[in-house]
PDB file of N, CA and C in Angstrom:
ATOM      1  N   UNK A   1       0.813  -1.203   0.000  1.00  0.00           N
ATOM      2  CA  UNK A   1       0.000   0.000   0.000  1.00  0.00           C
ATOM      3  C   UNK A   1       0.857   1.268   0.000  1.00  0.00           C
ATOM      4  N   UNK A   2       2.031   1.063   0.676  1.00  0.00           N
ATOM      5  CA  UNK A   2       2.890   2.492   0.787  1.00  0.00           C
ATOM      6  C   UNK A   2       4.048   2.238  -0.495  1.00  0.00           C
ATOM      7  N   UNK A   3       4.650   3.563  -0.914  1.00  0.00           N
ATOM      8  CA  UNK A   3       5.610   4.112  -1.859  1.00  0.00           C
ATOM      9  C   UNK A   3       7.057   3.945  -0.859  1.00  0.00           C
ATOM     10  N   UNK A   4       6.613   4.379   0.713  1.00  0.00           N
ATOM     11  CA  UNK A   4       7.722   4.851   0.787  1.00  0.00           C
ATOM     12  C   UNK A   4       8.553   3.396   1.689  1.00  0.00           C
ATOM     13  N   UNK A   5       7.802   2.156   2.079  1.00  0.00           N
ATOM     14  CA  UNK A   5       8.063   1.015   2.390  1.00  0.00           C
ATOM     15  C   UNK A   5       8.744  -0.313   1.521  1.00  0.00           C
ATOM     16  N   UNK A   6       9.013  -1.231   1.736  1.00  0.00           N
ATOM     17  CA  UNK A   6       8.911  -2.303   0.551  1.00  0.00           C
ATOM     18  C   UNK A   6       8.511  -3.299   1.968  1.00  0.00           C
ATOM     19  N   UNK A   7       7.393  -4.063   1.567  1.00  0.00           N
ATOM     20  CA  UNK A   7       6.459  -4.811   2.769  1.00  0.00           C
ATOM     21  C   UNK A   7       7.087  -6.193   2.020  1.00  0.00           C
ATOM     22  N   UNK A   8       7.683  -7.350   3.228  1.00  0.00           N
ATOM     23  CA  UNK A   8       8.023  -7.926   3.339  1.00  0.00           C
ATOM     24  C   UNK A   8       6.449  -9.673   3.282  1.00  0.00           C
ATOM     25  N   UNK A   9       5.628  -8.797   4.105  1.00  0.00           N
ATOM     26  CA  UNK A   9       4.367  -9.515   4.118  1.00  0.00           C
ATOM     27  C   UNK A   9       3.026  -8.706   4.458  1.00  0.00           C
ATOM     28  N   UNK A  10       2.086  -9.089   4.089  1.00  0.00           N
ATOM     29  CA  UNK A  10       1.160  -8.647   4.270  1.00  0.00           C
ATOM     30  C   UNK A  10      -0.384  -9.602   4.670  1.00  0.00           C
ATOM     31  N   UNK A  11      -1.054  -8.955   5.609  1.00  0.00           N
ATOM     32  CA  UNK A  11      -1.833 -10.012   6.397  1.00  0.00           C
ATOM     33  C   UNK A  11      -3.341  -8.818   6.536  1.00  0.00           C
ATOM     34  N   UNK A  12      -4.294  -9.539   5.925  1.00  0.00           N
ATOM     35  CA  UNK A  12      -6.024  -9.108   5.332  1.00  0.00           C
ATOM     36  C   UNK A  12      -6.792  -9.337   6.940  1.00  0.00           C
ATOM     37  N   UNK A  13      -7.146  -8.727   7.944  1.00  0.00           N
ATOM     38  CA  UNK A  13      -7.523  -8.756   9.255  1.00  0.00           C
ATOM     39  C   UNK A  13      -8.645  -8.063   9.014  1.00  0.00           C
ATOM     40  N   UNK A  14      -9.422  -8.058   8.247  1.00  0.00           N
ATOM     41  CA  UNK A  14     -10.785  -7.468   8.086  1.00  0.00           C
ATOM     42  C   UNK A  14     -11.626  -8.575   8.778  1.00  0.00           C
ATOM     43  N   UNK A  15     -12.621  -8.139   9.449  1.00  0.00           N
ATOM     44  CA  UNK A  15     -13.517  -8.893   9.928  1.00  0.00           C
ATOM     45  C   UNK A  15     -12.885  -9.853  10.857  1.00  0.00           C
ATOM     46  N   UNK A  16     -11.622  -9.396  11.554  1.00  0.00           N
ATOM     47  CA  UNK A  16     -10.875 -10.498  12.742  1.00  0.00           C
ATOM     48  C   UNK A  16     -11.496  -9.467  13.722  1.00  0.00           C
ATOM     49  N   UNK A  17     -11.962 -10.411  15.080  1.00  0.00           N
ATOM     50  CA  UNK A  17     -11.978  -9.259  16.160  1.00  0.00           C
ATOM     51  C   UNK A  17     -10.931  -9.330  17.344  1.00  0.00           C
ATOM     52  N   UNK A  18     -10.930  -8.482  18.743  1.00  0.00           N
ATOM     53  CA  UNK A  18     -10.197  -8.326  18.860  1.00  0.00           C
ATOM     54  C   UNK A  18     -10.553  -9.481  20.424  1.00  0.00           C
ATOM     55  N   UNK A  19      -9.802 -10.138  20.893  1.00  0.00           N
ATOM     56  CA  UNK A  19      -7.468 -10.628  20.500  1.00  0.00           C
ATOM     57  C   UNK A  19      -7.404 -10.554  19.571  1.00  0.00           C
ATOM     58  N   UNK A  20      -8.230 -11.540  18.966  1.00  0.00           N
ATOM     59  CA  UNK A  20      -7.765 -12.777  18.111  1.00  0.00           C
ATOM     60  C   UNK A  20      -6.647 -11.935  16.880  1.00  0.00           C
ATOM     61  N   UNK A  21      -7.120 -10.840  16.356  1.00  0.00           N
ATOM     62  CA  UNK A  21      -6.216  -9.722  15.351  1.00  0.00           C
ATOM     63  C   UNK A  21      -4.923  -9.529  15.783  1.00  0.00           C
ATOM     64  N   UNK A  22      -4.942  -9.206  17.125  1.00  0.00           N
ATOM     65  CA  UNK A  22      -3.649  -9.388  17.678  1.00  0.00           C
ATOM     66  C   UNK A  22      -2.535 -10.630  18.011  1.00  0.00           C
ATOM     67  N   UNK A  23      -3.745 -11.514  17.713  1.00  0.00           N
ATOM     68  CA  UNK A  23      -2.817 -13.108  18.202  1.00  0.00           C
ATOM     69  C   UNK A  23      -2.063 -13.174  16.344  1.00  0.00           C
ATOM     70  N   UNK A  24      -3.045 -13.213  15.161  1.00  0.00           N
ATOM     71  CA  UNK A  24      -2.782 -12.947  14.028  1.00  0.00           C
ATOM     72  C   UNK A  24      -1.568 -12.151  14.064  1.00  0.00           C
ATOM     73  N   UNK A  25      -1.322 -11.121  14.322  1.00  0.00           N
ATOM     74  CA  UNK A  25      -0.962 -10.081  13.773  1.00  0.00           C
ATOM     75  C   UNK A  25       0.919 -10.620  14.287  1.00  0.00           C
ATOM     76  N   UNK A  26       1.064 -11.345  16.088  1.00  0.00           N
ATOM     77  CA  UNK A  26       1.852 -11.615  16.136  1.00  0.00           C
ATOM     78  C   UNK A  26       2.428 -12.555  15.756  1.00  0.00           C
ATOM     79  N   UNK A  27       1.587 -13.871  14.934  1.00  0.00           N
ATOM     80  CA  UNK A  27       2.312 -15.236  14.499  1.00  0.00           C
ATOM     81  C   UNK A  27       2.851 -14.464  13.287  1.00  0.00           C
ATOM     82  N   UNK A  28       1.997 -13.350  12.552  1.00  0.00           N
ATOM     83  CA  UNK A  28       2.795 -12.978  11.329  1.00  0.00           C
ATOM     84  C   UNK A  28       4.100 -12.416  11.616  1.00  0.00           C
ATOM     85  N   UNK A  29       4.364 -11.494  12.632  1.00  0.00           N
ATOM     86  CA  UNK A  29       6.050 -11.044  12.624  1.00  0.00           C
ATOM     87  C   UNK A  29       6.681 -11.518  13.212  1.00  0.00           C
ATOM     88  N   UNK A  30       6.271 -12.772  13.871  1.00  0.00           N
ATOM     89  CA  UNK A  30       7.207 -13.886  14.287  1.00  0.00           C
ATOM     90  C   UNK A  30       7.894 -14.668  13.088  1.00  0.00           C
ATOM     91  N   UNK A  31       7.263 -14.541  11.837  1.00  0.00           N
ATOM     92  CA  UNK A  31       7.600 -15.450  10.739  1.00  0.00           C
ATOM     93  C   UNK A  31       8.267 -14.695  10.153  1.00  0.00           C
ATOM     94  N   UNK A  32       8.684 -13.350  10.595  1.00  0.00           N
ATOM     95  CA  UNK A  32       9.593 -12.296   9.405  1.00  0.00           C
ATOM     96  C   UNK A  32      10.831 -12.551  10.307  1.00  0.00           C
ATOM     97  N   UNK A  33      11.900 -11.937   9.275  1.00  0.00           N
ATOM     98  CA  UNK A  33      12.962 -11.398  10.091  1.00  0.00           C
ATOM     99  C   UNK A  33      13.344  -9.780  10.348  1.00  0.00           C
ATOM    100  N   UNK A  34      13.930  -9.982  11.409  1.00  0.00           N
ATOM    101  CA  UNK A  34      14.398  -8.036  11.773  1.00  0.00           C
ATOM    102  C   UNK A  34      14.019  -7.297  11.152  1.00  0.00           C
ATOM    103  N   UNK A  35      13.807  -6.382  10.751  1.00  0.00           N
ATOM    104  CA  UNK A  35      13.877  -5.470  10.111  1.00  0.00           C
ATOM    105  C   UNK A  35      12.835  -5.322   9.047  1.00  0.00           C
ATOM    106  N   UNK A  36      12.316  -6.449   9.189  1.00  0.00           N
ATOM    107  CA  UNK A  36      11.550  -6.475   7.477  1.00  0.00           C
ATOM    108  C   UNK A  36       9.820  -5.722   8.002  1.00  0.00           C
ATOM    109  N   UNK A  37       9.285  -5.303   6.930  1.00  0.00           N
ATOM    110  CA  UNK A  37       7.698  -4.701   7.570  1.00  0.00           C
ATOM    111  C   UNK A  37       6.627  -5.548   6.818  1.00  0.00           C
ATOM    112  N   UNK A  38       6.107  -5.540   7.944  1.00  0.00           N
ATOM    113  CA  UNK A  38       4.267  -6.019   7.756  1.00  0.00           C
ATOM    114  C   UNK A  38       3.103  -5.140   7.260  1.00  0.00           C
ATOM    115  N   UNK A  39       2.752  -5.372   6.596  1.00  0.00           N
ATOM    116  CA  UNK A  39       1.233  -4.397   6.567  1.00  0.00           C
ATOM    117  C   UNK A  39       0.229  -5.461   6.831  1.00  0.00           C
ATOM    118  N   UNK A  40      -0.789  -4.654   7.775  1.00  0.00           N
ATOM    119  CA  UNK A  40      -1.703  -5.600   8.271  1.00  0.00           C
ATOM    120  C   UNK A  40      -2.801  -4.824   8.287  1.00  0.00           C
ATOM    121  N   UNK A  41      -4.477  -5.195   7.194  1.00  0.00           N
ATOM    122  CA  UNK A  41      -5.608  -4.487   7.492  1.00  0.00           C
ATOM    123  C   UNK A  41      -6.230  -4.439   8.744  1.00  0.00           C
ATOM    124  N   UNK A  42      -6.457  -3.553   9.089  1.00  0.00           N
ATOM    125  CA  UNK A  42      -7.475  -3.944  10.287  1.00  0.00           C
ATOM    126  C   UNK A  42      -8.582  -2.851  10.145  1.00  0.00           C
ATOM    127  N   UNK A  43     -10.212  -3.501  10.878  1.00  0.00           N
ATOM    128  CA  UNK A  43     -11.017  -2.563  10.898  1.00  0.00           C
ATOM    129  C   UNK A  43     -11.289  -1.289  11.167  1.00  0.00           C
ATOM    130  N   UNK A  44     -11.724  -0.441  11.397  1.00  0.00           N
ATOM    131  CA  UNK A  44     -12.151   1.001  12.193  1.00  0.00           C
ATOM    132  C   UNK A  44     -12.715   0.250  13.426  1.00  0.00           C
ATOM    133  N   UNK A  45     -12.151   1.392  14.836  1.00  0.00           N
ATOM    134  CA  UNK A  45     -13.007   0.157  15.688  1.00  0.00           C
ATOM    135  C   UNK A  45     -12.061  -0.024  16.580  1.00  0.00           C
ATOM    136  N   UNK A  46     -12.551  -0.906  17.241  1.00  0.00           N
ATOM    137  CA  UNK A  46     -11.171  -1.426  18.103  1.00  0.00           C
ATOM    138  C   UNK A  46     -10.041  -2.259  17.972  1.00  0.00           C
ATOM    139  N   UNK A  47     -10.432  -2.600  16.752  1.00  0.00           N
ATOM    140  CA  UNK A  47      -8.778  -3.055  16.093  1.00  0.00           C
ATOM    141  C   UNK A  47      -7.626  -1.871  15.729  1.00  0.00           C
ATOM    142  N   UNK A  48      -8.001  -1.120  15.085  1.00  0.00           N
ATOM    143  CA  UNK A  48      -7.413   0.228  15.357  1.00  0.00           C
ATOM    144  C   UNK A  48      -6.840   0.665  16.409  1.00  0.00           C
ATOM    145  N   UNK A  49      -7.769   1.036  17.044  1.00  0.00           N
ATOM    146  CA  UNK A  49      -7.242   1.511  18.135  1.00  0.00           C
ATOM    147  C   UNK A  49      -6.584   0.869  19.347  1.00  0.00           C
ATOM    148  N   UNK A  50      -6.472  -0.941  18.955  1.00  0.00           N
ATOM    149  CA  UNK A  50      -5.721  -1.718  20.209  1.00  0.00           C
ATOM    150  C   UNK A  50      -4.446  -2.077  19.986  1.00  0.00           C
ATOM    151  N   UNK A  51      -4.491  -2.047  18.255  1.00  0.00           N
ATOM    152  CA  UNK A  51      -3.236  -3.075  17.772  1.00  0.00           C
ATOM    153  C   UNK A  51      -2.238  -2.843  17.535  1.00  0.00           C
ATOM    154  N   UNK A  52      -2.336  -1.399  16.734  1.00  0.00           N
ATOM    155  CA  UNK A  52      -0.479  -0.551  17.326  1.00  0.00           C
ATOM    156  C   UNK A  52      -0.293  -0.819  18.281  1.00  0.00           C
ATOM    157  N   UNK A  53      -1.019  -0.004  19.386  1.00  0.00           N
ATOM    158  CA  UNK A  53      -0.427  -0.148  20.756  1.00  0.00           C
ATOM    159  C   UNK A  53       0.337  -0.764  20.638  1.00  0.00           C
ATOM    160  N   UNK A  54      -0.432  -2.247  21.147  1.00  0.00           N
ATOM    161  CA  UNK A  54       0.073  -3.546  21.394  1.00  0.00           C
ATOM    162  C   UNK A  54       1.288  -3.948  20.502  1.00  0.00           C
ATOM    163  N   UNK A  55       1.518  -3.610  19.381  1.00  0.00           N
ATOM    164  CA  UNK A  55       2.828  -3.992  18.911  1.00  0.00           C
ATOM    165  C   UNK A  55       3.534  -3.042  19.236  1.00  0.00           C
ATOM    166  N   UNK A  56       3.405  -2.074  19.404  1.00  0.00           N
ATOM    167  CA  UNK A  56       4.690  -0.772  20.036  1.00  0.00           C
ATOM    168  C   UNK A  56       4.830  -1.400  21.380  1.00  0.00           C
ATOM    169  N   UNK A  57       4.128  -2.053  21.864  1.00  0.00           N
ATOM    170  CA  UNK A  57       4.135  -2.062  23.259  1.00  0.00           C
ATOM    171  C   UNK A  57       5.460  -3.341  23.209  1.00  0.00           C
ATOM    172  N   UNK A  58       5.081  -4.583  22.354  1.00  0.00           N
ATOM    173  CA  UNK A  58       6.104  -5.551  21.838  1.00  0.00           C
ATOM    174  C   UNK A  58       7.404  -5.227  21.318  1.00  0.00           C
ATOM    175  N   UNK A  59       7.805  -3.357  21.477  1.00  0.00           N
ATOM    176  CA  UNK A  59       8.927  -3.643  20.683  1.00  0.00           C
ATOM    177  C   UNK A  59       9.017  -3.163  19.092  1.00  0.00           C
ATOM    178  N   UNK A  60       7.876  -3.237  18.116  1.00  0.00           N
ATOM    179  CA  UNK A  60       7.820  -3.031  16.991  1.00  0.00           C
ATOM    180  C   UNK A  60       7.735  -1.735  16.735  1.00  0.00           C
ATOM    181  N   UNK A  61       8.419  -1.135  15.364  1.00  0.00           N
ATOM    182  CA  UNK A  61       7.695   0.129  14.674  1.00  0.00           C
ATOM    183  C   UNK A  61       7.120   0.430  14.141  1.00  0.00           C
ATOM    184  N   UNK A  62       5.699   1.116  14.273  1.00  0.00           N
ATOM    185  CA  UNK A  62       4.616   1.448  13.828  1.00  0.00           C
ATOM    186  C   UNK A  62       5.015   2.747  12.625  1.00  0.00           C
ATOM    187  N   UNK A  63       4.914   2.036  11.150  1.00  0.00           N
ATOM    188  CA  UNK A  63       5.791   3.213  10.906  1.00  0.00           C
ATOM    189  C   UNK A  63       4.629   3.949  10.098  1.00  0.00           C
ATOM    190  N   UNK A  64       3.284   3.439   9.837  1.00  0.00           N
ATOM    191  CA  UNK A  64       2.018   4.472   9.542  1.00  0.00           C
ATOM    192  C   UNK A  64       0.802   3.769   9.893  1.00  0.00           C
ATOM    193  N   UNK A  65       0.072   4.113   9.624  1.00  0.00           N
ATOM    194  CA  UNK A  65      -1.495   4.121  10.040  1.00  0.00           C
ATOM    195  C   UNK A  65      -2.295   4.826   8.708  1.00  0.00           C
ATOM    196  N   UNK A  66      -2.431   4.416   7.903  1.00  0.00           N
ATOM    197  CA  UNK A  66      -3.519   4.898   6.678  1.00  0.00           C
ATOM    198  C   UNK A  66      -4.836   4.277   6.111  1.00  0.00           C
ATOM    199  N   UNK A  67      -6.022   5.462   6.686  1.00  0.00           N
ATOM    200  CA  UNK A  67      -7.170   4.603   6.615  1.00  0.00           C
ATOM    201  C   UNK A  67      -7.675   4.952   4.582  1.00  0.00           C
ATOM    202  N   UNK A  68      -8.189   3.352   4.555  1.00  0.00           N
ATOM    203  CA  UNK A  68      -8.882   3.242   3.409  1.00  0.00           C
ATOM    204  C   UNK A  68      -9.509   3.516   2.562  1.00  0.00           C
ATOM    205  N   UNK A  69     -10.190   3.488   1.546  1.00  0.00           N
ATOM    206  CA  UNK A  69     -11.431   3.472   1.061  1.00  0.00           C
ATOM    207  C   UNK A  69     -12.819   2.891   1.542  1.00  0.00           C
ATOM    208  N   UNK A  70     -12.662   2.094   1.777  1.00  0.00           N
ATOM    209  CA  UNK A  70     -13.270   0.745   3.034  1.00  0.00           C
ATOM    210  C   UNK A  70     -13.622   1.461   3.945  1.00  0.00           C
ATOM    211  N   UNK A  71     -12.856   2.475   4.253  1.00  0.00           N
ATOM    212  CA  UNK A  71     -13.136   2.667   5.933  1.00  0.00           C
ATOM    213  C   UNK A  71     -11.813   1.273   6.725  1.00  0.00           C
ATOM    214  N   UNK A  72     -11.594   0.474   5.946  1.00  0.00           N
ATOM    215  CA  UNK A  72     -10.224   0.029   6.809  1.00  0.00           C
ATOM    216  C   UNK A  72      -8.897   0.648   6.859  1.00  0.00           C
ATOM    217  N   UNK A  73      -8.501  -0.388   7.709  1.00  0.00           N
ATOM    218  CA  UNK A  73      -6.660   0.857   7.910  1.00  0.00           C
ATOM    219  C   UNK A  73      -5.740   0.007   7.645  1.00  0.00           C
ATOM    220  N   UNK A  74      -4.681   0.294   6.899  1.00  0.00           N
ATOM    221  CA  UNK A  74      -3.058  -0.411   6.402  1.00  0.00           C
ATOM    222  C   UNK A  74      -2.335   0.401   7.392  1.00  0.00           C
ATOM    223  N   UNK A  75      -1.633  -0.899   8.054  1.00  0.00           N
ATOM    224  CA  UNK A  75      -0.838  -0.516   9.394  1.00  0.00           C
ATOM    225  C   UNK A  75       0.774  -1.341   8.857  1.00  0.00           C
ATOM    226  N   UNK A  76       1.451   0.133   8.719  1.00  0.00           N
ATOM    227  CA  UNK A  76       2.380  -0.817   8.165  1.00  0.00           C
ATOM    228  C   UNK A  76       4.073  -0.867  10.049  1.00  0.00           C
ATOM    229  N   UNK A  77       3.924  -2.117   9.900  1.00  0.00           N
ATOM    230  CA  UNK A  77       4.786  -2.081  11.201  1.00  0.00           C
ATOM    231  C   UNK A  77       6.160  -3.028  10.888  1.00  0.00           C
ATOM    232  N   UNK A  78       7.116  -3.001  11.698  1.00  0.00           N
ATOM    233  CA  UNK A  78       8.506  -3.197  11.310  1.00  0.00           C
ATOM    234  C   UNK A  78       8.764  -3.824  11.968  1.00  0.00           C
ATOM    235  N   UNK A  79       9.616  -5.166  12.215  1.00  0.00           N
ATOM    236  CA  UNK A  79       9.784  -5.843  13.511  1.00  0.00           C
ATOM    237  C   UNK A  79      11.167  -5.518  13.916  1.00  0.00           C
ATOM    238  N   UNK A  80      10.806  -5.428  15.324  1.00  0.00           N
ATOM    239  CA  UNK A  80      12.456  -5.086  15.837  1.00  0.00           C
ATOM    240  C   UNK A  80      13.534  -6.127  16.165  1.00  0.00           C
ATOM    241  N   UNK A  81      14.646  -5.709  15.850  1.00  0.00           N
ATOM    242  CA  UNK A  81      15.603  -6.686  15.958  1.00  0.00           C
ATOM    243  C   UNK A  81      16.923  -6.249  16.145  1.00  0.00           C
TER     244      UNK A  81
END
């Protein structure tokens, strides 16, 4: 979704609620290495608003937040290493 990234993987969390988005969200950057970024959809809602956190909170960089057409959001995050 971003120009200014190159996304390593990307993971469709529409219609996941919340843990469970977050349990998702961490088997996916467990499967990357260092450095590499994720983009991960998530709803408007409280996926939004829980799931950065929660990966900043893990350590990761949240390096945007851009909502959709949809009304969903591309969260593109970086794993730390």
């Amino acid at each position: 979704m971003s120009d200014q990234y190159e996304t390593a993987a990307s993971k469709n969390l529409r219609g996941v609620n919340c843990p469970m988005n977050m349990v998702y969200t961490k088997v996916a950057i467990s499967e990357l290495n260092p450095g590499d970024v994720l983009e991960i959809i998530l709803d408007d809602g409280p996926p939004i608003n829980n799931v950065p956190g929660s990966v900043k909170k893990e350590g990761h960089e949240v390096l945007s937040q851009t909502r959709l057409e949809d009304g969903a959001w591309s969260v593109l995050v970086r794993k730390a290493g």
